[in-house]
C-alpha atoms as a PDB file:
ATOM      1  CA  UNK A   1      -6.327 -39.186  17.157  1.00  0.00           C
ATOM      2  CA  UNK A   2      -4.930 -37.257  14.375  1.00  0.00           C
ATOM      3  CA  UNK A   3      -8.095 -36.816  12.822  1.00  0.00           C
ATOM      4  CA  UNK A   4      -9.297 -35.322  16.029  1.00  0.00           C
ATOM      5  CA  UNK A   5      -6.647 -32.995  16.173  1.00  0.00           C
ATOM      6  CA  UNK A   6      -6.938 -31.702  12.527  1.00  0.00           C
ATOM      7  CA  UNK A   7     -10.848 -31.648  13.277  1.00  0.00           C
ATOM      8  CA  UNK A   8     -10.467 -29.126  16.523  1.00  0.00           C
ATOM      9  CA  UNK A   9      -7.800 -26.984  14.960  1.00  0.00           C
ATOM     10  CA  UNK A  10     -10.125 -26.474  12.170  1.00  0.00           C
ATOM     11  CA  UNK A  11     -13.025 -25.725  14.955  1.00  0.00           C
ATOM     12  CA  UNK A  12     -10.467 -23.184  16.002  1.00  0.00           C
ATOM     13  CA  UNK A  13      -9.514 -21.575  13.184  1.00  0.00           C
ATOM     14  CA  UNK A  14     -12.930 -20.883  12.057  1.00  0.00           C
ATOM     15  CA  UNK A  15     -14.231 -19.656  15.413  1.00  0.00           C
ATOM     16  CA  UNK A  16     -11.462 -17.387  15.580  1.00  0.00           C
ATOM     17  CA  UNK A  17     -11.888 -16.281  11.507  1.00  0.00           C
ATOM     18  CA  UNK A  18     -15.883 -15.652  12.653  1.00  0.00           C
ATOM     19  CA  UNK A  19     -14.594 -13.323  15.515  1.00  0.00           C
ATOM     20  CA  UNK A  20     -12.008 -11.208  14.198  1.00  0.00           C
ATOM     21  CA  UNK A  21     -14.734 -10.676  11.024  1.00  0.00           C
ATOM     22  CA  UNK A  22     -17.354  -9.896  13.687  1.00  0.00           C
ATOM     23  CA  UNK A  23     -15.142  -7.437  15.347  1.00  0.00           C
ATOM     24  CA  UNK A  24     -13.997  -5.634  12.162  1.00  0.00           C
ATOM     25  CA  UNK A  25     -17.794  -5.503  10.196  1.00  0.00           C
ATOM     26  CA  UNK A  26     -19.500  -4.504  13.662  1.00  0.00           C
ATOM     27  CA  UNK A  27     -18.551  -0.369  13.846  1.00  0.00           C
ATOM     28  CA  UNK A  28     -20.259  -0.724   9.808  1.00  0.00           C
ATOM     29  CA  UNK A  29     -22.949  -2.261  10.953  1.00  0.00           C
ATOM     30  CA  UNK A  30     -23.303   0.284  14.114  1.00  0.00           C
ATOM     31  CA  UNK A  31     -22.784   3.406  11.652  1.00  0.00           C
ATOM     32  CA  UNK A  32     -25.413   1.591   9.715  1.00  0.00           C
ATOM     33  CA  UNK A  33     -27.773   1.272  11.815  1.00  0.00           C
ATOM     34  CA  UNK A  34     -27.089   4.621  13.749  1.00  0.00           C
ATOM     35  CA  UNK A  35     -28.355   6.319   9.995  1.00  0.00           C
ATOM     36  CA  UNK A  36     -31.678   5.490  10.730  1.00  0.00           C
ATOM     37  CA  UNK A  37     -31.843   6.115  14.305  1.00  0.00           C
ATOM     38  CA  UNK A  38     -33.369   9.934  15.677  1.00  0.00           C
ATOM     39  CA  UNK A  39     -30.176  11.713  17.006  1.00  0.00           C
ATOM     40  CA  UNK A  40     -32.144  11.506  20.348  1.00  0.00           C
ATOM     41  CA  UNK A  41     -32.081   7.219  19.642  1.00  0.00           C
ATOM     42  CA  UNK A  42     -28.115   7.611  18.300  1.00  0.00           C
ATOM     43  CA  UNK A  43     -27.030   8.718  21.543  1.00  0.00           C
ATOM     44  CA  UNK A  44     -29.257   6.655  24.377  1.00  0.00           C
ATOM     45  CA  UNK A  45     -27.591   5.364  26.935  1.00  0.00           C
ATOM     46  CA  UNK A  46     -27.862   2.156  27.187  1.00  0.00           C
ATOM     47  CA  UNK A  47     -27.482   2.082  23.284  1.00  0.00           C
ATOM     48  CA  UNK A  48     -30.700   0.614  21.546  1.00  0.00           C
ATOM     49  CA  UNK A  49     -29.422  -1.383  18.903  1.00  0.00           C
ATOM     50  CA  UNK A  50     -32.368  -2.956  16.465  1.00  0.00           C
ATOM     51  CA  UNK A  51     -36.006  -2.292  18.412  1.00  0.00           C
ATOM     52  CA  UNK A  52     -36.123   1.361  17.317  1.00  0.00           C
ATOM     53  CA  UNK A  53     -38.039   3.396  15.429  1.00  0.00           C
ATOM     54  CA  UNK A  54     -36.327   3.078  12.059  1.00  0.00           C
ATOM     55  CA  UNK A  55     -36.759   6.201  10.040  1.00  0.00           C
ATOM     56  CA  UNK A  56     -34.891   8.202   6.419  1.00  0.00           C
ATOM     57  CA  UNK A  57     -35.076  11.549   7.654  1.00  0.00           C
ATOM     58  CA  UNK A  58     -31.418  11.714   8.349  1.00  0.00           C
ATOM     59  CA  UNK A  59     -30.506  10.765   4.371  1.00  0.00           C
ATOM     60  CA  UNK A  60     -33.048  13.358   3.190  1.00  0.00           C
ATOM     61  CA  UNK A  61     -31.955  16.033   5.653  1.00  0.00           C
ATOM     62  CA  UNK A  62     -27.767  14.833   4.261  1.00  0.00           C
ATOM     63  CA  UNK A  63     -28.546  15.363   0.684  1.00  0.00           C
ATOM     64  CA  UNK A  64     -30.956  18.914   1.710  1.00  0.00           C
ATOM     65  CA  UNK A  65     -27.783  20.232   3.183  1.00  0.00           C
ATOM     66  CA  UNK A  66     -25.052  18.864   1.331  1.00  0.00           C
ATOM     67  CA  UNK A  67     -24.830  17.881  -2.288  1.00  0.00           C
ATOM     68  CA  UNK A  68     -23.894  14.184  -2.312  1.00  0.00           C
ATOM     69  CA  UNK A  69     -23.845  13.651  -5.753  1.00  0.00           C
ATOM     70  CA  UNK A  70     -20.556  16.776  -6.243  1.00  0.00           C
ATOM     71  CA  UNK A  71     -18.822  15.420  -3.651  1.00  0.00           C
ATOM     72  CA  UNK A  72     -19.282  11.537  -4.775  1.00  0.00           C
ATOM     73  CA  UNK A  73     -18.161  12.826  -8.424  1.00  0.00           C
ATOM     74  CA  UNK A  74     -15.029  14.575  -7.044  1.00  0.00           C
ATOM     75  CA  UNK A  75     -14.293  11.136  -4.934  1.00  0.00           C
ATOM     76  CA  UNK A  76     -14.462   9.898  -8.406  1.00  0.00           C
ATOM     77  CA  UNK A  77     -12.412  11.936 -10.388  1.00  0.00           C
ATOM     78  CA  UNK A  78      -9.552  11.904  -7.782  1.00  0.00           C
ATOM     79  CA  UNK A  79      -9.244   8.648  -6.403  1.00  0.00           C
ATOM     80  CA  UNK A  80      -9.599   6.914 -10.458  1.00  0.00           C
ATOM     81  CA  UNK A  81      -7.756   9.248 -11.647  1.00  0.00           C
ATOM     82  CA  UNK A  82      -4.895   9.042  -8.934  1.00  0.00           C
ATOM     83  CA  UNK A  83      -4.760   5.568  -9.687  1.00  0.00           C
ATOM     84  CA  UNK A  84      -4.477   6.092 -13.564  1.00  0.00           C
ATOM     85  CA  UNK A  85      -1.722   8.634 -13.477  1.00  0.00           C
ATOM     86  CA  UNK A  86       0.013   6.645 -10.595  1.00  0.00           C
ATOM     87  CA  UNK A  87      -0.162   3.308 -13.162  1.00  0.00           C
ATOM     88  CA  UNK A  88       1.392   5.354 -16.106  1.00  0.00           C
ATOM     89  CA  UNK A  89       4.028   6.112 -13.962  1.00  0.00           C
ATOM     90  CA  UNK A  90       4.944   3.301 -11.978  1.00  0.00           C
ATOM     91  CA  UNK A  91       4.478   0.778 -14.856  1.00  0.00           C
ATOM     92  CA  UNK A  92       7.829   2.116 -16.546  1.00  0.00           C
ATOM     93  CA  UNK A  93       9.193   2.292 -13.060  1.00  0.00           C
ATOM     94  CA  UNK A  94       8.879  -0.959 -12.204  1.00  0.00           C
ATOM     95  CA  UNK A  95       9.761  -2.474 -14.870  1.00  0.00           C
ATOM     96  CA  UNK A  96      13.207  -0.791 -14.598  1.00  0.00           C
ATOM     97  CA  UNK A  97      13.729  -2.001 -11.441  1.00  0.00           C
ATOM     98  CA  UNK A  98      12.796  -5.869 -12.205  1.00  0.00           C
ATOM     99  CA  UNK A  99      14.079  -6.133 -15.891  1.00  0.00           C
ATOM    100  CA  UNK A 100      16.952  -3.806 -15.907  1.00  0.00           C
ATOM    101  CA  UNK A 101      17.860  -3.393 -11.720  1.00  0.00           C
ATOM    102  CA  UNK A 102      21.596  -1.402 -10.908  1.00  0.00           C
ATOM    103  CA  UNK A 103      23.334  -2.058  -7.717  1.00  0.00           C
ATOM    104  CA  UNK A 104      21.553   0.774  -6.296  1.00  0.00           C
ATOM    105  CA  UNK A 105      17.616  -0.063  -6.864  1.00  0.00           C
ATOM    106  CA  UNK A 106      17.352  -1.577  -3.569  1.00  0.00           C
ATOM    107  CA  UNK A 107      18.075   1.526  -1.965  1.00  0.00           C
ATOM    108  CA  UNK A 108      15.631   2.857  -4.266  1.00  0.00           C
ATOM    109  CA  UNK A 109      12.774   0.924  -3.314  1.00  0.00           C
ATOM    110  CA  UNK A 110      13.746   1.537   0.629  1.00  0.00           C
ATOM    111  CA  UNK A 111      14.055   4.924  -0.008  1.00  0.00           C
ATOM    112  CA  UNK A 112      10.328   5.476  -1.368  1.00  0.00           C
ATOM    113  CA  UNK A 113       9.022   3.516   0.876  1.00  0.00           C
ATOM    114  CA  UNK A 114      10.502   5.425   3.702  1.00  0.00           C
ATOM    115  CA  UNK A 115       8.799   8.134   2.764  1.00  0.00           C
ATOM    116  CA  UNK A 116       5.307   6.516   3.554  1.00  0.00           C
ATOM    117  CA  UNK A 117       6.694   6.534   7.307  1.00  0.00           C
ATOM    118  CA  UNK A 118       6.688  10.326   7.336  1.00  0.00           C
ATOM    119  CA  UNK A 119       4.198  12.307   8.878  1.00  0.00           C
ATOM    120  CA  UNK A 120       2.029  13.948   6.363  1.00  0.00           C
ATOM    121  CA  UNK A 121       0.956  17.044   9.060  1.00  0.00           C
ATOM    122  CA  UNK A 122       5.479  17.531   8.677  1.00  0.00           C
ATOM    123  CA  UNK A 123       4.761  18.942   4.646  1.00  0.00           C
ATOM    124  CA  UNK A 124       1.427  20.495   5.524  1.00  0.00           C
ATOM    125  CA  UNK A 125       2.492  23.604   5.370  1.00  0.00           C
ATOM    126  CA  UNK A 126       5.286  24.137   2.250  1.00  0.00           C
ATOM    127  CA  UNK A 127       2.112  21.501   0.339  1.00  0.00           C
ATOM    128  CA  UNK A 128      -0.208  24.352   1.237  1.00  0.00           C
ATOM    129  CA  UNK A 129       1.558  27.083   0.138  1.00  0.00           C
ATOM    130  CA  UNK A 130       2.919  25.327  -3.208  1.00  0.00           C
ATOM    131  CA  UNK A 131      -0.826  24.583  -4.181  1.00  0.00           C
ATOM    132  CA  UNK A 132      -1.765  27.788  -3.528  1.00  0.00           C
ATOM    133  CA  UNK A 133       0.813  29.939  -5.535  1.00  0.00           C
ATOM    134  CA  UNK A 134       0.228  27.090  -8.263  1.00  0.00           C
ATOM    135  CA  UNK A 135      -3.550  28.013  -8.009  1.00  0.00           C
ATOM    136  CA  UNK A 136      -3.766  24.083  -7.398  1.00  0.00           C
ATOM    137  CA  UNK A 137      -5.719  24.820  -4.124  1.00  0.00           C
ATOM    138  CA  UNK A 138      -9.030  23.171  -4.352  1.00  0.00           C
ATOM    139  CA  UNK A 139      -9.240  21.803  -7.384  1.00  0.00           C
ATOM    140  CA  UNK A 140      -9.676  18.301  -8.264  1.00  0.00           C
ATOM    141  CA  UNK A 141      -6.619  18.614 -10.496  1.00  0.00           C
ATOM    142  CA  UNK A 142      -3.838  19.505  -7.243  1.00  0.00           C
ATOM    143  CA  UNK A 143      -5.634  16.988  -5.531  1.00  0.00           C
ATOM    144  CA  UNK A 144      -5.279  13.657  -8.402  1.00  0.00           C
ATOM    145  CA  UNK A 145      -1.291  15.023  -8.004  1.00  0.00           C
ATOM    146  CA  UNK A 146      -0.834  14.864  -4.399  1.00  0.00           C
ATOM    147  CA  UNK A 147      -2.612  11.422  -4.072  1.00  0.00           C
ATOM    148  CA  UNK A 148      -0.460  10.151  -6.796  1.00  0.00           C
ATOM    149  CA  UNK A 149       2.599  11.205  -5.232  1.00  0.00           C
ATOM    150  CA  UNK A 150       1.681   9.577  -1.531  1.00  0.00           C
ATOM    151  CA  UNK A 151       0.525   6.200  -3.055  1.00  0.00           C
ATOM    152  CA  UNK A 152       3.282   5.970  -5.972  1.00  0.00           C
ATOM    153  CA  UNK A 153       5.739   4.355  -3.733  1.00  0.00           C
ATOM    154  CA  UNK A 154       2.791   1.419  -3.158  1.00  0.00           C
ATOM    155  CA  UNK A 155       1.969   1.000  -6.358  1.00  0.00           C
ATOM    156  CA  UNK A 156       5.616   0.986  -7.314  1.00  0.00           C
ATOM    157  CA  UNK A 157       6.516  -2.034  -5.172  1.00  0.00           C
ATOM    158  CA  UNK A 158       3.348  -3.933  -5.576  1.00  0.00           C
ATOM    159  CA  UNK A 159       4.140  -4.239  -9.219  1.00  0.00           C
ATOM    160  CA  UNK A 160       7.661  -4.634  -8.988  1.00  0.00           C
ATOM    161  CA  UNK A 161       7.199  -7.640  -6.863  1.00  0.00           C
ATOM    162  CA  UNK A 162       4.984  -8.849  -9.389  1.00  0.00           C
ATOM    163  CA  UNK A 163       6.988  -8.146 -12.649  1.00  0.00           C
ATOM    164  CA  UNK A 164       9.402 -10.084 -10.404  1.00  0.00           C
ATOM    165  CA  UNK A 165       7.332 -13.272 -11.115  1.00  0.00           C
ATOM    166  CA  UNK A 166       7.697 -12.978 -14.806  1.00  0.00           C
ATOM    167  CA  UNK A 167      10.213 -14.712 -16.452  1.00  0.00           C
ATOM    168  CA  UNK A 168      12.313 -12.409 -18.164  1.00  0.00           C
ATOM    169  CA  UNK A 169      13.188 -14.762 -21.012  1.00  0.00           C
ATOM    170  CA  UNK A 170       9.583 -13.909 -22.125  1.00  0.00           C
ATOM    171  CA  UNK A 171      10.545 -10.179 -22.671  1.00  0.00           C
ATOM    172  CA  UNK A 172      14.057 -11.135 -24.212  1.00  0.00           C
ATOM    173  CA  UNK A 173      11.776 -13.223 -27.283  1.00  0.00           C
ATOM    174  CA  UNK A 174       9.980 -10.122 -27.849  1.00  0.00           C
ATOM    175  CA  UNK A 175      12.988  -8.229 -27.999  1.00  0.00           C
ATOM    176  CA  UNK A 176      14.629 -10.400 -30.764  1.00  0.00           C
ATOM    177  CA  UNK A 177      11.123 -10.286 -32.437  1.00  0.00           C
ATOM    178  CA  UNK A 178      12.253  -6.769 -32.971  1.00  0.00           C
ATOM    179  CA  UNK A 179       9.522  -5.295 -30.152  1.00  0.00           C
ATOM    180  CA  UNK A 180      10.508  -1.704 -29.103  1.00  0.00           C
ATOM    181  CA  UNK A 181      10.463  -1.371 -25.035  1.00  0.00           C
ATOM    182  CA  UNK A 182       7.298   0.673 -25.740  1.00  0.00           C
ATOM    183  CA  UNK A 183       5.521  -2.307 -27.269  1.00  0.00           C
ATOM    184  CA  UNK A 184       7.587  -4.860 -24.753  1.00  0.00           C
ATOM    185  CA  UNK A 185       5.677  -2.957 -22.047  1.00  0.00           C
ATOM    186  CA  UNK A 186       2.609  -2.236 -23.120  1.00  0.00           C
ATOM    187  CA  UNK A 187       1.939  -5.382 -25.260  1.00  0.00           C
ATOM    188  CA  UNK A 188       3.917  -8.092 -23.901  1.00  0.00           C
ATOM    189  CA  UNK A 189       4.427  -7.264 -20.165  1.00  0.00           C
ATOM    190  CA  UNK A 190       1.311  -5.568 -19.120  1.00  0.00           C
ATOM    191  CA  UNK A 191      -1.462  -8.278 -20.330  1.00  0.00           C
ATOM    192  CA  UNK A 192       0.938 -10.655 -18.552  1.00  0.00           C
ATOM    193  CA  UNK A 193       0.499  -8.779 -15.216  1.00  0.00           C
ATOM    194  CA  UNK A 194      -3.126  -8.310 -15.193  1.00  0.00           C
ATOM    195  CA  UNK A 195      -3.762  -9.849 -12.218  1.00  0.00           C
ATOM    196  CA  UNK A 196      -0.957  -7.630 -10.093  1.00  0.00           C
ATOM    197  CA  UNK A 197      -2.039  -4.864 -12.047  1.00  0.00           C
ATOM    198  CA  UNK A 198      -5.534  -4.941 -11.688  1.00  0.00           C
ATOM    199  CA  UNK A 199      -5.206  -5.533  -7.399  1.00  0.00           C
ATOM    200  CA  UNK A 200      -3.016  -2.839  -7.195  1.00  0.00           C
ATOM    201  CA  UNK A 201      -5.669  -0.779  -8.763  1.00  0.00           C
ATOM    202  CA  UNK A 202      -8.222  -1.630  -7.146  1.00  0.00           C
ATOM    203  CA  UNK A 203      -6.417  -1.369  -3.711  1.00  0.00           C
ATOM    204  CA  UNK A 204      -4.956   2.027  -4.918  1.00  0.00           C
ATOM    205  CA  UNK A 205      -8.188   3.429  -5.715  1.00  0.00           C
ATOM    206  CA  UNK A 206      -9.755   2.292  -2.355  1.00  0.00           C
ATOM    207  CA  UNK A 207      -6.912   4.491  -0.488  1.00  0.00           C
ATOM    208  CA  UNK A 208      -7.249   7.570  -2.795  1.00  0.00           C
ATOM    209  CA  UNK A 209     -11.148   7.056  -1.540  1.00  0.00           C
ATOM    210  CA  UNK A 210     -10.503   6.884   2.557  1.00  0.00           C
ATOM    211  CA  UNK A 211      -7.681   9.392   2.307  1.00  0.00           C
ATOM    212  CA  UNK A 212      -8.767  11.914   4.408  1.00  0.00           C
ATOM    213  CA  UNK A 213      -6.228  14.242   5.483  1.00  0.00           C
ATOM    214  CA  UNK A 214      -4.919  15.632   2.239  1.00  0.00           C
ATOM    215  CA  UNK A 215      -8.196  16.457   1.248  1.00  0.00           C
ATOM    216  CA  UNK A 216      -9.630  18.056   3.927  1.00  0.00           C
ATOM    217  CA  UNK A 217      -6.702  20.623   3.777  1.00  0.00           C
ATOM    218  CA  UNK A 218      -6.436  21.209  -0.007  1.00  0.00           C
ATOM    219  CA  UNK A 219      -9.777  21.132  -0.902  1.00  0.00           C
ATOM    220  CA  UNK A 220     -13.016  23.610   0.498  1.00  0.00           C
ATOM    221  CA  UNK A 221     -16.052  23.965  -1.500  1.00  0.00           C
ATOM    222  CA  UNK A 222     -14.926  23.266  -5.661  1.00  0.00           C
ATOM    223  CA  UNK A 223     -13.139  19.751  -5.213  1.00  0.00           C
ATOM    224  CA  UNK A 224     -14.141  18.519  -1.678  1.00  0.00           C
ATOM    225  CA  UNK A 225     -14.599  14.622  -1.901  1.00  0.00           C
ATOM    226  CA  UNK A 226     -16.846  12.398   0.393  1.00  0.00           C
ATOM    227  CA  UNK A 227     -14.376  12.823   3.189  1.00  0.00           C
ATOM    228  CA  UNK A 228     -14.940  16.226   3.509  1.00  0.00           C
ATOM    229  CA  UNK A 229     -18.562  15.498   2.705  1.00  0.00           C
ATOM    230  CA  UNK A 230     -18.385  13.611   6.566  1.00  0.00           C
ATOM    231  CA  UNK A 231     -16.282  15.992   8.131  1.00  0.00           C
ATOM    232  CA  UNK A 232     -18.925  18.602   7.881  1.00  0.00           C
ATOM    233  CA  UNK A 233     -21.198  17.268  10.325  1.00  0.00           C
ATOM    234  CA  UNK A 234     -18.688  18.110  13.179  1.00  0.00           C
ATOM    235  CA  UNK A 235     -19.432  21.307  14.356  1.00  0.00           C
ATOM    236  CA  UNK A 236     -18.547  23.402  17.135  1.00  0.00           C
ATOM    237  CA  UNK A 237     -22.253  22.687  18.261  1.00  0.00           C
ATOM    238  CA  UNK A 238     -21.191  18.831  18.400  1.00  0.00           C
ATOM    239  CA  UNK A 239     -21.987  16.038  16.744  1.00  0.00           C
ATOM    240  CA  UNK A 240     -24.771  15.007  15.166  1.00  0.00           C
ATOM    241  CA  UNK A 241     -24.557  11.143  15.583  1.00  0.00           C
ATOM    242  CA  UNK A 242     -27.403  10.113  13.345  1.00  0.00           C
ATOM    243  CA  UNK A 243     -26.873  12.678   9.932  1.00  0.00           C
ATOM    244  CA  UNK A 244     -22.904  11.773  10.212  1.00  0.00           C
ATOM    245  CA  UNK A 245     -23.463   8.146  10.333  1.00  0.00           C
ATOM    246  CA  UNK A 246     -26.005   8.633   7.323  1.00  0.00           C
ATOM    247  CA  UNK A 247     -23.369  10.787   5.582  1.00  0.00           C
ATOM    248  CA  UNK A 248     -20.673   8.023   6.299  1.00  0.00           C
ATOM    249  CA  UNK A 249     -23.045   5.294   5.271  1.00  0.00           C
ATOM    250  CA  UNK A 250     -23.590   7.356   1.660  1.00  0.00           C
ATOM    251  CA  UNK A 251     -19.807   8.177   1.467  1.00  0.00           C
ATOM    252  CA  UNK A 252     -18.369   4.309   2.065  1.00  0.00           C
ATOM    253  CA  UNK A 253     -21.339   2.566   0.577  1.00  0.00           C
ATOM    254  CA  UNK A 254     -20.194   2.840  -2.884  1.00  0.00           C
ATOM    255  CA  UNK A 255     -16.154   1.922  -2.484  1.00  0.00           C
ATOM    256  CA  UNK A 256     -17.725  -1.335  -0.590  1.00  0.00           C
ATOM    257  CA  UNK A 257     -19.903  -2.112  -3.260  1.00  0.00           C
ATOM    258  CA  UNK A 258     -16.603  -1.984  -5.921  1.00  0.00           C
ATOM    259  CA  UNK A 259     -14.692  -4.132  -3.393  1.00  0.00           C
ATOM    260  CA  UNK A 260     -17.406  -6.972  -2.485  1.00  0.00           C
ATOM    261  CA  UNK A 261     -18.161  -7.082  -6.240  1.00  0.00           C
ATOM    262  CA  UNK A 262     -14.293  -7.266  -6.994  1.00  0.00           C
ATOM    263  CA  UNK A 263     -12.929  -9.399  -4.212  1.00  0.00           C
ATOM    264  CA  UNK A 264     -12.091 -12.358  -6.331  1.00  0.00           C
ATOM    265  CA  UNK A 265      -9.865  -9.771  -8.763  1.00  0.00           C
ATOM    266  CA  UNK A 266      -8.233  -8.713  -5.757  1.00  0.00           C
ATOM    267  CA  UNK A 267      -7.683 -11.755  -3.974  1.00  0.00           C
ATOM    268  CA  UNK A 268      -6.436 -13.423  -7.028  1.00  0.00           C
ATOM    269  CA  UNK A 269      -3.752 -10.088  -7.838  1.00  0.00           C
ATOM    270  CA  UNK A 270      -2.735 -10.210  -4.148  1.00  0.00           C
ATOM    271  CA  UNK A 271      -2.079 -13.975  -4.131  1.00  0.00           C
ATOM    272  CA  UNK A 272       0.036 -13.642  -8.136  1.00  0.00           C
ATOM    273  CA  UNK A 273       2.756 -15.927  -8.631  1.00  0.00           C
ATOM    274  CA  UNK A 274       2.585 -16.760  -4.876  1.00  0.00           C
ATOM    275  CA  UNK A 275       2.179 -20.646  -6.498  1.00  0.00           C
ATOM    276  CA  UNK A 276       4.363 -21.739  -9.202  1.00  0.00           C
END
């Protein structure tokens, strides 16, 4: 009877793991294959869904209009390097806060993450007029600082809660070795964090990618990423189902790539020290 029981819950479980996986890859496969539909197919009523004819117009008429390869290079530059800077700084940050915590870093780490509960569209404007005085305004350079600054408070408690996992006696040996905090961090700390380290990267670098509102308001023509690479097939003509879902294809395609070929990095960072 038990074994029945165990057998129908498993049943259940992975019926209801196949669904929810179904429901979430569907819209990529849809936007998938919408790219190789005629914009006349993309928008039939009832939808036609694989008996079409399939066709590569729409990704040769993208890159004729638009130049893929600028905007994939600024996606690049701003989303790695986001995630860099962000690491130099929250490395130091977190460690203060695990290793060496006051009365008061609670209300720290509440406080920043408050700040993710803010609308962005409530700084729009004082944002906009800072990076233009600054002469940050479209350029790949204001926008690595402004996607630092919204994900620092994530990548600040993500490693904090995994420096929590370390034992600080560890750090306290390297000390009485005569290690400086400089070479306590870098050399005993950080290769003991990998895992945590290298998740929160990842993750970090796949929200610098998908952030889309920050970048479609600092950025025009110089240091527009893939999101505004999408947004440009909305026009006040409409929309042109079949080139945006070729754009979209060509703009996720390459941060799904990193994350199927990095899922077990992840999945092991996400899951560190959750076993002991």
């Amino acid at each position: 009877m038990a074994r029945n029981v165990s057998t129908q819950r498993k049943l259940l479980t992975t019926v209801v793991a196949w669904t929810i996986a179904i429901l979430i890859f569907f819209p990529i496969l849809w936007t998938f294959l919408t790219s190789f539909k005629t914009e006349a197919q993309a928008i039939a009523s009832p939808p036609v869904f694989l008996f079409f004819d399939w066709t590569t117009e729409n990704y040769f008429e993208v890159q004729s209009r638009s130049d893929y390869f600028k905007h994939f290079m600024n996606s690049v530059v701003v989303s790695f390097g986001s995630t860099l800077l962000g690491l130099v700084i929250a490395i130091p940050s977190a460690w203060a806060m695990a290793f060496a915590p006051t009365k008061r870093t609670k209300d720290v780490l509440m406080w920043m993450l408050s700040t993710k509960m803010m609308p962005p569209v409530g700084v729009l404007v004082p944002m906009y007029l800072i990076f233009r005085n600054t002469g940050l305004l479209d350029t790949r350079t204001g926008l690595v600082i402004v996607l630092t600054l919204i994900n620092l408070p994530i990548i600040i408690w993500m490693l904090y809660t995994y420096f929590k996992e370390i034992p600080g006696e560890i750090l306290e040996a390297a000390r009485m070795d005569g290690a400086s905090l400089a070479k306590e961090i870098v050399y005993v700390l950080t290769p003991m964090a990998i895992p945590g380290i290298a998740s929160t990267l990842l993750l970090n670098i796949i929200l610098a990618w998908n952030e889309a509102f920050w970048t479609l308001n600092l950025s025009a023509a110089k240091a527009a990423p893939l999101t505004a690479f999408i947004a440009s097939y909305s026009s006040p003509e409409g929309l042109f189902y079949a080139k945006l879902s070729a754009a979209s294809t060509m703009a996720i395609a390459p941060i799904l790539i990193l994350g199927w070929f990095s899922q077990k990095q992840l999945v092991r960072g996400l899951t560190f020290g959750a076993v002991k």
